[in-house]
PDB file of N, CA and C in Angstrom:
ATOM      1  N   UNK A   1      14.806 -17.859 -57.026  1.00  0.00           N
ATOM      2  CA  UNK A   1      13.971 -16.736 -57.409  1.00  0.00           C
ATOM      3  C   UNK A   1      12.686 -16.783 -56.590  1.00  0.00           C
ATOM      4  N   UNK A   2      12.388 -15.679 -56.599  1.00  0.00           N
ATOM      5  CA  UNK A   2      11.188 -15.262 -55.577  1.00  0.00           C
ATOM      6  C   UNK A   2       9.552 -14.616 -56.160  1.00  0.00           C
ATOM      7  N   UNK A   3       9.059 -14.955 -55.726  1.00  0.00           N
ATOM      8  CA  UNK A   3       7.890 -13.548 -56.248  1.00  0.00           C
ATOM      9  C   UNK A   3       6.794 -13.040 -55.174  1.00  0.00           C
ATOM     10  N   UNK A   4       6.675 -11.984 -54.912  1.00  0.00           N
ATOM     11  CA  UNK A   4       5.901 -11.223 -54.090  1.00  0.00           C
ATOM     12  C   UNK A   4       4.772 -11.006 -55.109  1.00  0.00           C
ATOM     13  N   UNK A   5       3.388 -11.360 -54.373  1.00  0.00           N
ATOM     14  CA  UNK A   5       2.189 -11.107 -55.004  1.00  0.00           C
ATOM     15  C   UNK A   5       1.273 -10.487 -53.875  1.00  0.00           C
ATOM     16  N   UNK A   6       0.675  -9.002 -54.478  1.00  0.00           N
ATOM     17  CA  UNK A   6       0.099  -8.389 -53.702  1.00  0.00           C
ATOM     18  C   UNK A   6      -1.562  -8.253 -54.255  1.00  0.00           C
ATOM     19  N   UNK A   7      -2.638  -8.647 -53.472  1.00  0.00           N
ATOM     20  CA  UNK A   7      -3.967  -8.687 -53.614  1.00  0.00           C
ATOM     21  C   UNK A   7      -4.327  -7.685 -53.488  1.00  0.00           C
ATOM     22  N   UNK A   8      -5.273  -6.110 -54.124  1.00  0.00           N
ATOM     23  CA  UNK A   8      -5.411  -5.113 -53.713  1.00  0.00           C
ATOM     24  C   UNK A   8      -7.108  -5.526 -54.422  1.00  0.00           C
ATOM     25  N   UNK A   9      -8.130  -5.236 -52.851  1.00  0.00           N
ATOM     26  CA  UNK A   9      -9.413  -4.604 -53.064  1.00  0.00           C
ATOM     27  C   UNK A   9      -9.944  -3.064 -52.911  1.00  0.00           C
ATOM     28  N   UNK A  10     -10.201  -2.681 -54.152  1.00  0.00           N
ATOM     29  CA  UNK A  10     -10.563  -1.334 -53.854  1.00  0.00           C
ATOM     30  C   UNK A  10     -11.930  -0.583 -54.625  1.00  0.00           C
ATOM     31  N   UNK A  11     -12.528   0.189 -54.550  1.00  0.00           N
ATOM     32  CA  UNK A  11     -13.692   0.537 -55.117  1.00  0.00           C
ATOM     33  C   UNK A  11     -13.330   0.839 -56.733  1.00  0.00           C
ATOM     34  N   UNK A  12     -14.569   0.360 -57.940  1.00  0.00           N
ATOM     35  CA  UNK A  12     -14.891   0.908 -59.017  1.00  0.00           C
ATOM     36  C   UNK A  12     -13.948   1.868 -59.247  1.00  0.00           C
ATOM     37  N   UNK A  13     -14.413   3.336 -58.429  1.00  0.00           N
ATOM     38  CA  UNK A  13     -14.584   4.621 -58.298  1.00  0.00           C
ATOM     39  C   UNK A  13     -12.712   4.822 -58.544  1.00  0.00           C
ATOM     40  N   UNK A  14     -12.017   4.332 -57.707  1.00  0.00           N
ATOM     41  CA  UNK A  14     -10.738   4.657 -57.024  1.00  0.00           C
ATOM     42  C   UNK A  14      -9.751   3.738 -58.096  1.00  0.00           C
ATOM     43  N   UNK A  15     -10.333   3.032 -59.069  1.00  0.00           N
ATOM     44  CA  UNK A  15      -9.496   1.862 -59.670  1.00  0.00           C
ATOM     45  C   UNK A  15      -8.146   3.124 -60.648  1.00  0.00           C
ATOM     46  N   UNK A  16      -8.718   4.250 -61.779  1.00  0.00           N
ATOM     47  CA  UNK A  16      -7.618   4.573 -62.553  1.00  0.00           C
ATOM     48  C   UNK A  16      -6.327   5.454 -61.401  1.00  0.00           C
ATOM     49  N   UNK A  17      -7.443   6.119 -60.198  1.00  0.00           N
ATOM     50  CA  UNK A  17      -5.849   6.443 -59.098  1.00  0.00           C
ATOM     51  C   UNK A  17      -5.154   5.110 -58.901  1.00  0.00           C
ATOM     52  N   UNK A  18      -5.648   3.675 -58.784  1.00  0.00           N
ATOM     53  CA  UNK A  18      -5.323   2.538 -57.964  1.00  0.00           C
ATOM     54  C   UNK A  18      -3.779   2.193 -58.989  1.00  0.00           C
ATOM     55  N   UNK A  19      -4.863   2.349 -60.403  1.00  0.00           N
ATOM     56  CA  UNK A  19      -3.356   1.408 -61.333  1.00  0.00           C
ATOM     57  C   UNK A  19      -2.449   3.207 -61.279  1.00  0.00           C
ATOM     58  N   UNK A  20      -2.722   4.048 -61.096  1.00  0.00           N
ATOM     59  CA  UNK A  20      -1.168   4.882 -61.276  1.00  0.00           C
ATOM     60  C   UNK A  20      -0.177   4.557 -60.726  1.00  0.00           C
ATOM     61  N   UNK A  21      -1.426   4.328 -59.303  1.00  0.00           N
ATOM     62  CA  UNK A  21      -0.109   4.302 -57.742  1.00  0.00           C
ATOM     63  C   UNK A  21       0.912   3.029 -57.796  1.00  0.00           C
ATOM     64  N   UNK A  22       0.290   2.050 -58.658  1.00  0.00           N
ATOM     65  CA  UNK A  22       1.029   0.781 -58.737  1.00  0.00           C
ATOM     66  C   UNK A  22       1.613   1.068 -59.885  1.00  0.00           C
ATOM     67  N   UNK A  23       1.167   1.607 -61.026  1.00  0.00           N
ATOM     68  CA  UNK A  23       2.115   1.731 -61.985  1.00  0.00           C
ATOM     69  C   UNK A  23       3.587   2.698 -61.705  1.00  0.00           C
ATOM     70  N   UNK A  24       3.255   3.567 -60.567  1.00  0.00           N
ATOM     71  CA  UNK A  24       4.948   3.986 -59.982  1.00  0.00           C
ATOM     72  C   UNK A  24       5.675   2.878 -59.211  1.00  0.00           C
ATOM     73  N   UNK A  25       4.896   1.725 -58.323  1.00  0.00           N
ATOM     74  CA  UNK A  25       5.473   1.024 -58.028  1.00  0.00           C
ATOM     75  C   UNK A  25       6.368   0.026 -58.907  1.00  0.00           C
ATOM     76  N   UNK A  26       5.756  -0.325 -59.929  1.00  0.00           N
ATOM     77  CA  UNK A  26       6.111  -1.117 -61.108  1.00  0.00           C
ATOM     78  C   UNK A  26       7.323  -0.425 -61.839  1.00  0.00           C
ATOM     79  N   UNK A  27       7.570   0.993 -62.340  1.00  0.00           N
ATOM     80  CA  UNK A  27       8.374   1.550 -62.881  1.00  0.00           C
ATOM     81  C   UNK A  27       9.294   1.616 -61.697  1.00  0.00           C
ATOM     82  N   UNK A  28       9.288   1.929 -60.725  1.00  0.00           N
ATOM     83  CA  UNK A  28      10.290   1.847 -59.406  1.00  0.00           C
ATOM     84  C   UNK A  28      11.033   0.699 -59.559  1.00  0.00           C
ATOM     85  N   UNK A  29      10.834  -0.437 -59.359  1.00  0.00           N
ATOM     86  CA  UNK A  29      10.727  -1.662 -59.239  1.00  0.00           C
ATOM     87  C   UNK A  29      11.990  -2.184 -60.406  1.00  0.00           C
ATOM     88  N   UNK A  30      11.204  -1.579 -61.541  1.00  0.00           N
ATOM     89  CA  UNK A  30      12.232  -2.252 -63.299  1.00  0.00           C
ATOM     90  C   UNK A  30      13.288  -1.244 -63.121  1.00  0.00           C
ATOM     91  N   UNK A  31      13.595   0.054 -62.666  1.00  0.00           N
ATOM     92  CA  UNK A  31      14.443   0.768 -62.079  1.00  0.00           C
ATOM     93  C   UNK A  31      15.150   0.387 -61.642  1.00  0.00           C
ATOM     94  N   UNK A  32      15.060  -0.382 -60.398  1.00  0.00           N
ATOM     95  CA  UNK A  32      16.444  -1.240 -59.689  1.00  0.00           C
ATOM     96  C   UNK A  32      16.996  -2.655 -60.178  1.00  0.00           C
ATOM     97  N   UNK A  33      15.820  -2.981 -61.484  1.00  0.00           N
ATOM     98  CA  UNK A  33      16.621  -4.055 -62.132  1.00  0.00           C
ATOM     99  C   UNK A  33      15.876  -5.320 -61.692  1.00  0.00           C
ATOM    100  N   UNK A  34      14.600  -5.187 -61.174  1.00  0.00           N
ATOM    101  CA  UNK A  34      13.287  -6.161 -60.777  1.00  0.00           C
ATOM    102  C   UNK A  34      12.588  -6.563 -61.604  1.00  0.00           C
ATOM    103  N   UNK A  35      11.987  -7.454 -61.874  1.00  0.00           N
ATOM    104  CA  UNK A  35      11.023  -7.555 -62.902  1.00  0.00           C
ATOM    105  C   UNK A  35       9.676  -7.422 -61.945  1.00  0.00           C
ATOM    106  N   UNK A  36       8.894  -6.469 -62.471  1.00  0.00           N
ATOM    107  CA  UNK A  36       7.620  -6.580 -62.108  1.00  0.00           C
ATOM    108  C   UNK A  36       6.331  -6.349 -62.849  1.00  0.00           C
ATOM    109  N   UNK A  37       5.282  -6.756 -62.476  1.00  0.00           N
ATOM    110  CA  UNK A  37       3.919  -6.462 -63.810  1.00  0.00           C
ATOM    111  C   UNK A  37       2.928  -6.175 -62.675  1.00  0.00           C
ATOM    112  N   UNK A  38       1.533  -5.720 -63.313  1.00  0.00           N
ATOM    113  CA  UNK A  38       0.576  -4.563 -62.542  1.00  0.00           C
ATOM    114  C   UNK A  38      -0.339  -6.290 -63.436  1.00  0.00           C
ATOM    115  N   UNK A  39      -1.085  -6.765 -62.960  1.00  0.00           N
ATOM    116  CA  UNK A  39      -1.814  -7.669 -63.403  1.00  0.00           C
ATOM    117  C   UNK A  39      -3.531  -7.436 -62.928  1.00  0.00           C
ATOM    118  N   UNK A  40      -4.550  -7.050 -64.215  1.00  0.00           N
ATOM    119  CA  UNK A  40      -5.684  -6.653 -64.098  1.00  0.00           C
ATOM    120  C   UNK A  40      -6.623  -8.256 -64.389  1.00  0.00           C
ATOM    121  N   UNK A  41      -7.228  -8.270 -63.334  1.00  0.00           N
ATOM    122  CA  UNK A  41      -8.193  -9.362 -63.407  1.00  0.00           C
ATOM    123  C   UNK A  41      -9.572  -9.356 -64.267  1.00  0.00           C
ATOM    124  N   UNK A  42      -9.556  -9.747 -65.391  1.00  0.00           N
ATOM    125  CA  UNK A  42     -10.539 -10.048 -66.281  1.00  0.00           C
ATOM    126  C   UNK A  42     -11.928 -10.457 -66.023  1.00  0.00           C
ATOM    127  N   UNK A  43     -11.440 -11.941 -64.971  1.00  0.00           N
ATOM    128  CA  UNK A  43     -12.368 -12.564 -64.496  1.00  0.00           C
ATOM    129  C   UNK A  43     -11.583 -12.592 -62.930  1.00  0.00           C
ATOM    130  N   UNK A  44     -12.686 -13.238 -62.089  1.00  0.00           N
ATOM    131  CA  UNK A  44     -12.867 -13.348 -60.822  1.00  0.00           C
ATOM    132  C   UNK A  44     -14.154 -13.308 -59.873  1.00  0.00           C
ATOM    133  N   UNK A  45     -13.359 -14.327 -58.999  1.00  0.00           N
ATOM    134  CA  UNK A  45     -14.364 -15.035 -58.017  1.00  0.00           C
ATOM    135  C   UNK A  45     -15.001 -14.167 -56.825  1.00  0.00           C
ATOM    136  N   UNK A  46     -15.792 -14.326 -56.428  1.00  0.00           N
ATOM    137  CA  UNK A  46     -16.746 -13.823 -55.467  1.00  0.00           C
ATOM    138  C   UNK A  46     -15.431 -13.262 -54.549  1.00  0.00           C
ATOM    139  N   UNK A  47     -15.266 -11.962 -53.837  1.00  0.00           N
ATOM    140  CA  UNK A  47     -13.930 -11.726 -53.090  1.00  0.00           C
ATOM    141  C   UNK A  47     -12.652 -11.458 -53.561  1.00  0.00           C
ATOM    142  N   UNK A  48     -12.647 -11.344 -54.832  1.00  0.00           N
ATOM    143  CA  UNK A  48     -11.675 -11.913 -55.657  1.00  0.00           C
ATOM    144  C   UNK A  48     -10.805 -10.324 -55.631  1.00  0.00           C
ATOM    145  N   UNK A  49      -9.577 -10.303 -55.957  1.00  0.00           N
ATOM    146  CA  UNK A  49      -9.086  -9.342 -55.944  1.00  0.00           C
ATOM    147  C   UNK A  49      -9.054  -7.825 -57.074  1.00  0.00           C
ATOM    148  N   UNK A  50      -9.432  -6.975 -56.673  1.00  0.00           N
ATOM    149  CA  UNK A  50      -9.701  -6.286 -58.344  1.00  0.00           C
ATOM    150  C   UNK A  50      -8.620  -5.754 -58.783  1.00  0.00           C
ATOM    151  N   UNK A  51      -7.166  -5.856 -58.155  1.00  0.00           N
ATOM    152  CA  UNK A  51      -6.164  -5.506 -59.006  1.00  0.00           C
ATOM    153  C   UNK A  51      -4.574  -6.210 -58.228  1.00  0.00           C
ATOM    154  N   UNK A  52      -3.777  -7.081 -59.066  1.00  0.00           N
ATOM    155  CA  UNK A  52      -2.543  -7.409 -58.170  1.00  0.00           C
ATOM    156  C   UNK A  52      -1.418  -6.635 -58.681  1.00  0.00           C
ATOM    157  N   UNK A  53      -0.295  -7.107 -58.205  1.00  0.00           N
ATOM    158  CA  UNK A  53       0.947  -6.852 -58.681  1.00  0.00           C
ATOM    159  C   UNK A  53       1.711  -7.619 -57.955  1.00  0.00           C
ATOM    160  N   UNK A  54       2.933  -8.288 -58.885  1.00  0.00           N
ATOM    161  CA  UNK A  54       3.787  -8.839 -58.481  1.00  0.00           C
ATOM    162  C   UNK A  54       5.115  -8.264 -58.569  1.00  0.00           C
ATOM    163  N   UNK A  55       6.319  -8.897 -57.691  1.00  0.00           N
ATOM    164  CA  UNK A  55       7.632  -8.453 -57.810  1.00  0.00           C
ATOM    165  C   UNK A  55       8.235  -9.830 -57.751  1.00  0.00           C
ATOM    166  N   UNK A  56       9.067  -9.628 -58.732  1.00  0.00           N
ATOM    167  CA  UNK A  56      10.102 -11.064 -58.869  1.00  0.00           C
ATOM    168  C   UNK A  56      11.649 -10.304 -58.400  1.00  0.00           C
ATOM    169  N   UNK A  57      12.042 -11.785 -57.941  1.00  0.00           N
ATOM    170  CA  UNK A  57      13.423 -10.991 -56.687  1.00  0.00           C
ATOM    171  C   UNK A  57      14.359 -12.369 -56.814  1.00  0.00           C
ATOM    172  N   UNK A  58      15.272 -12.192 -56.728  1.00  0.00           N
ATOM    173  CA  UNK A  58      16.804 -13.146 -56.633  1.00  0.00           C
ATOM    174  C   UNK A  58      16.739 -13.178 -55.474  1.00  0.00           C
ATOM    175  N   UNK A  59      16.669 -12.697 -54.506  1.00  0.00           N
ATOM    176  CA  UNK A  59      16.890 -13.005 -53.192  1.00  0.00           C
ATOM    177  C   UNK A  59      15.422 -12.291 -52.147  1.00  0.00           C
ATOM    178  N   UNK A  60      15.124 -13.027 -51.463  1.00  0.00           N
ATOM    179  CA  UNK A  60      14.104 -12.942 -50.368  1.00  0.00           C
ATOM    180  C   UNK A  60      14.362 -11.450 -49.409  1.00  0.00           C
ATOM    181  N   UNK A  61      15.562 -11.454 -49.300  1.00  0.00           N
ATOM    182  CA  UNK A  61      15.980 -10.140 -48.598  1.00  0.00           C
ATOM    183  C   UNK A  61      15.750  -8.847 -49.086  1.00  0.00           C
ATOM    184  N   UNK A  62      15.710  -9.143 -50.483  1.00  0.00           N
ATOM    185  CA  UNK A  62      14.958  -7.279 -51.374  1.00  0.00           C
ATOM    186  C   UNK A  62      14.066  -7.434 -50.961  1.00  0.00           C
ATOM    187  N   UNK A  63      12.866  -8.318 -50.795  1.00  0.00           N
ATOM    188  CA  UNK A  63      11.278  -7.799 -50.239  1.00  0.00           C
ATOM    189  C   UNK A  63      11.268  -6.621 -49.727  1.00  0.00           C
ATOM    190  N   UNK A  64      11.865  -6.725 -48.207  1.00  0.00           N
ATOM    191  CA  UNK A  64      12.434  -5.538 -47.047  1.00  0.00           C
ATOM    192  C   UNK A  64      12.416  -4.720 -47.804  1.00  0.00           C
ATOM    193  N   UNK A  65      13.290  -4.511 -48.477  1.00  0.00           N
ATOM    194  CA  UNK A  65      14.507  -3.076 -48.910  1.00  0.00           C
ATOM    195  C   UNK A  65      13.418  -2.848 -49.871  1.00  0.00           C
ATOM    196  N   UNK A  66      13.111  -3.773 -50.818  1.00  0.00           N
ATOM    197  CA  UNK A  66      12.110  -2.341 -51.746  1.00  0.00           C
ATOM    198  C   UNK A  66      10.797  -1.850 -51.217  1.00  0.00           C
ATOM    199  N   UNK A  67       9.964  -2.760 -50.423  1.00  0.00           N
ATOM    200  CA  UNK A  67       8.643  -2.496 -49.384  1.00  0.00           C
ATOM    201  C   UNK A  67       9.100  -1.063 -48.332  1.00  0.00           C
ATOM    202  N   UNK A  68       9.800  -0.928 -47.874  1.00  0.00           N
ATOM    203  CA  UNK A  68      10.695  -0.034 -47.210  1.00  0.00           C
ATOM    204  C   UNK A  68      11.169   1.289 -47.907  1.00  0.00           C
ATOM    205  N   UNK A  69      12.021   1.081 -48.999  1.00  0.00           N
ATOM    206  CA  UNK A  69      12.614   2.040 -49.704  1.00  0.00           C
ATOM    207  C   UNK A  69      12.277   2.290 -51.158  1.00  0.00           C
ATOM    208  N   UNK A  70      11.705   1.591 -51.617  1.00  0.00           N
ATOM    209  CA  UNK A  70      11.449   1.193 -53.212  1.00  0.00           C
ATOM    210  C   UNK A  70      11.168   2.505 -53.913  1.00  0.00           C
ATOM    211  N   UNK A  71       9.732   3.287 -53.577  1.00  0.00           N
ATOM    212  CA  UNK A  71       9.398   4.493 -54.332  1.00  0.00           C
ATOM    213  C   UNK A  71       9.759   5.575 -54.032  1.00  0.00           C
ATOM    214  N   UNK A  72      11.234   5.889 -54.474  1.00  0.00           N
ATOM    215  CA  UNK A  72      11.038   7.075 -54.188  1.00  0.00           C
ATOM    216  C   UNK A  72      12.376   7.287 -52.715  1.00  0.00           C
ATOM    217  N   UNK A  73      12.899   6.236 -52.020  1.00  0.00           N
ATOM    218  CA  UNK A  73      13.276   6.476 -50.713  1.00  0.00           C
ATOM    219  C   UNK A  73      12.210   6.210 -49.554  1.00  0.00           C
ATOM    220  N   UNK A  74      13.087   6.470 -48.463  1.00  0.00           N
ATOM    221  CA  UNK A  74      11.975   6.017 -47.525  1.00  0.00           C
ATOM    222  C   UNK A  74      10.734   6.943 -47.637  1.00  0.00           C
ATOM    223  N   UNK A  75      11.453   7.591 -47.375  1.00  0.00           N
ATOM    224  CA  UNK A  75       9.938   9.276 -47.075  1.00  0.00           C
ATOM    225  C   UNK A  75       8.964   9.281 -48.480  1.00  0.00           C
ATOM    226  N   UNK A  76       9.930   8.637 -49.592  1.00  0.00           N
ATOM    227  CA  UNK A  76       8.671   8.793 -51.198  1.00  0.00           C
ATOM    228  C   UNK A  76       7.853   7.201 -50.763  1.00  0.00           C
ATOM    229  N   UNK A  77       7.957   6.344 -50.063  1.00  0.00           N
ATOM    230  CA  UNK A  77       7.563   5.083 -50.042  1.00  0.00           C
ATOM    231  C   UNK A  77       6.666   5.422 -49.245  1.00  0.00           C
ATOM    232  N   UNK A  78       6.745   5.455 -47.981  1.00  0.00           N
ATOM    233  CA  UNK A  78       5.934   6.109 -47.001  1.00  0.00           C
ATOM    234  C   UNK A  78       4.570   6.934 -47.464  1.00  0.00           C
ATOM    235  N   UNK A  79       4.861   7.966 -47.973  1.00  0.00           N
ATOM    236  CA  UNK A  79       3.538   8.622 -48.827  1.00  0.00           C
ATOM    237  C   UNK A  79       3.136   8.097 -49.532  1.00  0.00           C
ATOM    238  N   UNK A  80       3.777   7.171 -50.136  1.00  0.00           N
ATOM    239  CA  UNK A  80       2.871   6.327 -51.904  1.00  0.00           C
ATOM    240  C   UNK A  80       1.992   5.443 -50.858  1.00  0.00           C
ATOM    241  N   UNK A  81       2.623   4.568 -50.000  1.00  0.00           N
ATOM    242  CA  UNK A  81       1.772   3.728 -49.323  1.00  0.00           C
ATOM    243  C   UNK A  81       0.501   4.138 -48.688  1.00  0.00           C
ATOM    244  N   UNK A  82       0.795   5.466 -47.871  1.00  0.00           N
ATOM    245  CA  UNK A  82       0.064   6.395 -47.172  1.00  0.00           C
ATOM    246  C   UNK A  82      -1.337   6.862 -48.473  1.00  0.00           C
ATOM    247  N   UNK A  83      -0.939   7.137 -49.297  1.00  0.00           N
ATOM    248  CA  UNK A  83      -1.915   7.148 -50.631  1.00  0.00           C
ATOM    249  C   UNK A  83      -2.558   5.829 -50.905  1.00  0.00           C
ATOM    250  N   UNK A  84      -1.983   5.209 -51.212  1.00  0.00           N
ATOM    251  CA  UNK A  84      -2.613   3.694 -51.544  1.00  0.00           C
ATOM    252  C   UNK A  84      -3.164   3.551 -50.617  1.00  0.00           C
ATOM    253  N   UNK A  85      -3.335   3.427 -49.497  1.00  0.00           N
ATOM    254  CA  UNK A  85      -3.683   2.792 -48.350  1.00  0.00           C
ATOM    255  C   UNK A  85      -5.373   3.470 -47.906  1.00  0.00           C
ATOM    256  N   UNK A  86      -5.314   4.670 -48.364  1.00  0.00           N
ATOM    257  CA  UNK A  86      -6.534   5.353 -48.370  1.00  0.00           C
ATOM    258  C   UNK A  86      -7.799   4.541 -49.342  1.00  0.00           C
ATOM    259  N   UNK A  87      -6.968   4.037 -50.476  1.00  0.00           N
ATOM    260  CA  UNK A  87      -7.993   4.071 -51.352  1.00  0.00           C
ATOM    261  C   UNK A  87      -8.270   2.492 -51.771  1.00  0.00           C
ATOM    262  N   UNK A  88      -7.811   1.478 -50.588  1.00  0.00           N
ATOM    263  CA  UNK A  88      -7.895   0.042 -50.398  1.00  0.00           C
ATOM    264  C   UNK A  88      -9.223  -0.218 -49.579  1.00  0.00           C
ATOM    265  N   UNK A  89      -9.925  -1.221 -49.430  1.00  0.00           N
ATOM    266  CA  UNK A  89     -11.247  -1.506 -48.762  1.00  0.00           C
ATOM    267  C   UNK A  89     -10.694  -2.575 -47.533  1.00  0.00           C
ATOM    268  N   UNK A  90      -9.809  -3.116 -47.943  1.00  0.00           N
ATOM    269  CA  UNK A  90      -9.097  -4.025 -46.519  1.00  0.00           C
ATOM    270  C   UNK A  90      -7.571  -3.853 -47.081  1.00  0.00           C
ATOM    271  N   UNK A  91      -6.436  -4.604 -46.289  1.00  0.00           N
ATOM    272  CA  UNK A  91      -5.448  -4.558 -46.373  1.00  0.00           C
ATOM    273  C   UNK A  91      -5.182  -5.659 -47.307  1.00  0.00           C
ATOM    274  N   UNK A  92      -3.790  -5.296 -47.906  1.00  0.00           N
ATOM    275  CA  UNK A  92      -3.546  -6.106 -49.061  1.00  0.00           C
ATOM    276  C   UNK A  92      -3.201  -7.796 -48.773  1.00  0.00           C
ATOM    277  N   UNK A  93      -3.651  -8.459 -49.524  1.00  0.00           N
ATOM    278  CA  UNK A  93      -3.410  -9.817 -49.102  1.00  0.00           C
ATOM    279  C   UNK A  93      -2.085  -9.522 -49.844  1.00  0.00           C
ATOM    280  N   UNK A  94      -0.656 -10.736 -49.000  1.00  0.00           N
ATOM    281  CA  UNK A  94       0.419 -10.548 -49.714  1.00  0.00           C
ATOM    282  C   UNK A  94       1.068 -11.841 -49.776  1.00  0.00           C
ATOM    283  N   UNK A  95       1.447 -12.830 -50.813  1.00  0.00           N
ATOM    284  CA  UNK A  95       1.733 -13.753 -51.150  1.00  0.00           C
ATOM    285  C   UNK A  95       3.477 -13.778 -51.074  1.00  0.00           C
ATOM    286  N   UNK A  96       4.000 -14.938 -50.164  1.00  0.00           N
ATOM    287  CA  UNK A  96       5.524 -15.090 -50.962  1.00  0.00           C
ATOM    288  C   UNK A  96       5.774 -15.922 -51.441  1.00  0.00           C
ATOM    289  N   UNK A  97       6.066 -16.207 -52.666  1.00  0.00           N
ATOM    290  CA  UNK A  97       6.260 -16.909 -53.538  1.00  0.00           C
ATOM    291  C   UNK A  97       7.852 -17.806 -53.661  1.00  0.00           C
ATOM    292  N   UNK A  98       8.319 -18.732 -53.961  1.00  0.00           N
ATOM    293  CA  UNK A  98       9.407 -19.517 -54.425  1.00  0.00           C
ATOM    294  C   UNK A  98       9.223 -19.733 -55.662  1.00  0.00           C
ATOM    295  N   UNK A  99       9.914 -19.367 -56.677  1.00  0.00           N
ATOM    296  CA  UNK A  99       9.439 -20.056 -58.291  1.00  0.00           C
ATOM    297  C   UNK A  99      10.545 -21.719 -58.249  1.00  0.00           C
ATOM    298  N   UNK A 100       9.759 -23.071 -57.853  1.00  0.00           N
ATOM    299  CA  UNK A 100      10.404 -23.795 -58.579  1.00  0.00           C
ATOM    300  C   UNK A 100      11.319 -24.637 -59.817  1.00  0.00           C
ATOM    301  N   UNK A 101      12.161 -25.338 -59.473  1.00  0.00           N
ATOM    302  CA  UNK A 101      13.023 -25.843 -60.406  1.00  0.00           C
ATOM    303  C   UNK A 101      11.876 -26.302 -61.786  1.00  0.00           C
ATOM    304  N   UNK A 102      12.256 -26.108 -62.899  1.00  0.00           N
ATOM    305  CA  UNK A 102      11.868 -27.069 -63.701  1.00  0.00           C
ATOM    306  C   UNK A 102      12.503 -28.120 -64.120  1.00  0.00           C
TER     307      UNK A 102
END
């Protein structure tokens, strides 16, 4: 198992567009049978990220395919990103994750 963690900095101002755009990503996501959550930071450090989201994945190879195709098809992914992307202050930090054995 996998998990993709995405760091998004973005203004005050832009935060309730910020969680929609991820909350379609998130409903996209449990759609194809993903587990994913929109995770709001309470607290945080100087730089710190003001909103993540993760995607948990069986295999490393969905990253691609849903980053690519996930919302919507290519052309609905493309614009969601194209939206998001406006309303980010830098580019998203993006984590890949391995969930170890217990």
């Amino acid at each position: 198992m996998y998990v993709a963690r995405f760091s998004y900095a973005i203004k005050p101002i832009d935060r309730d567009r910020a969680l929609d755009l991820l909350g379609q990503e998130v409903a996209a996501a449990r759609e194809q049978g993903m587990e994913a959550r929109l995770l709001v930071p309470l607290t945080r450090a100087a730089g710190g990220a003001s909103l993540q989201y993760e995607l948990v994945m069986e295999r490393l190879d969905a990253f691609d395919t849903f980053r690519e195709q996930g919302v919507g098809g290519e052309a609905g992914t493309r614009s969601w990103m194209r939206e998001l992307s406006a309303l980010l202050l830098e580019p998203p930090a993006v984590e890949l994750l391995r969930i170890g054995a217990s």
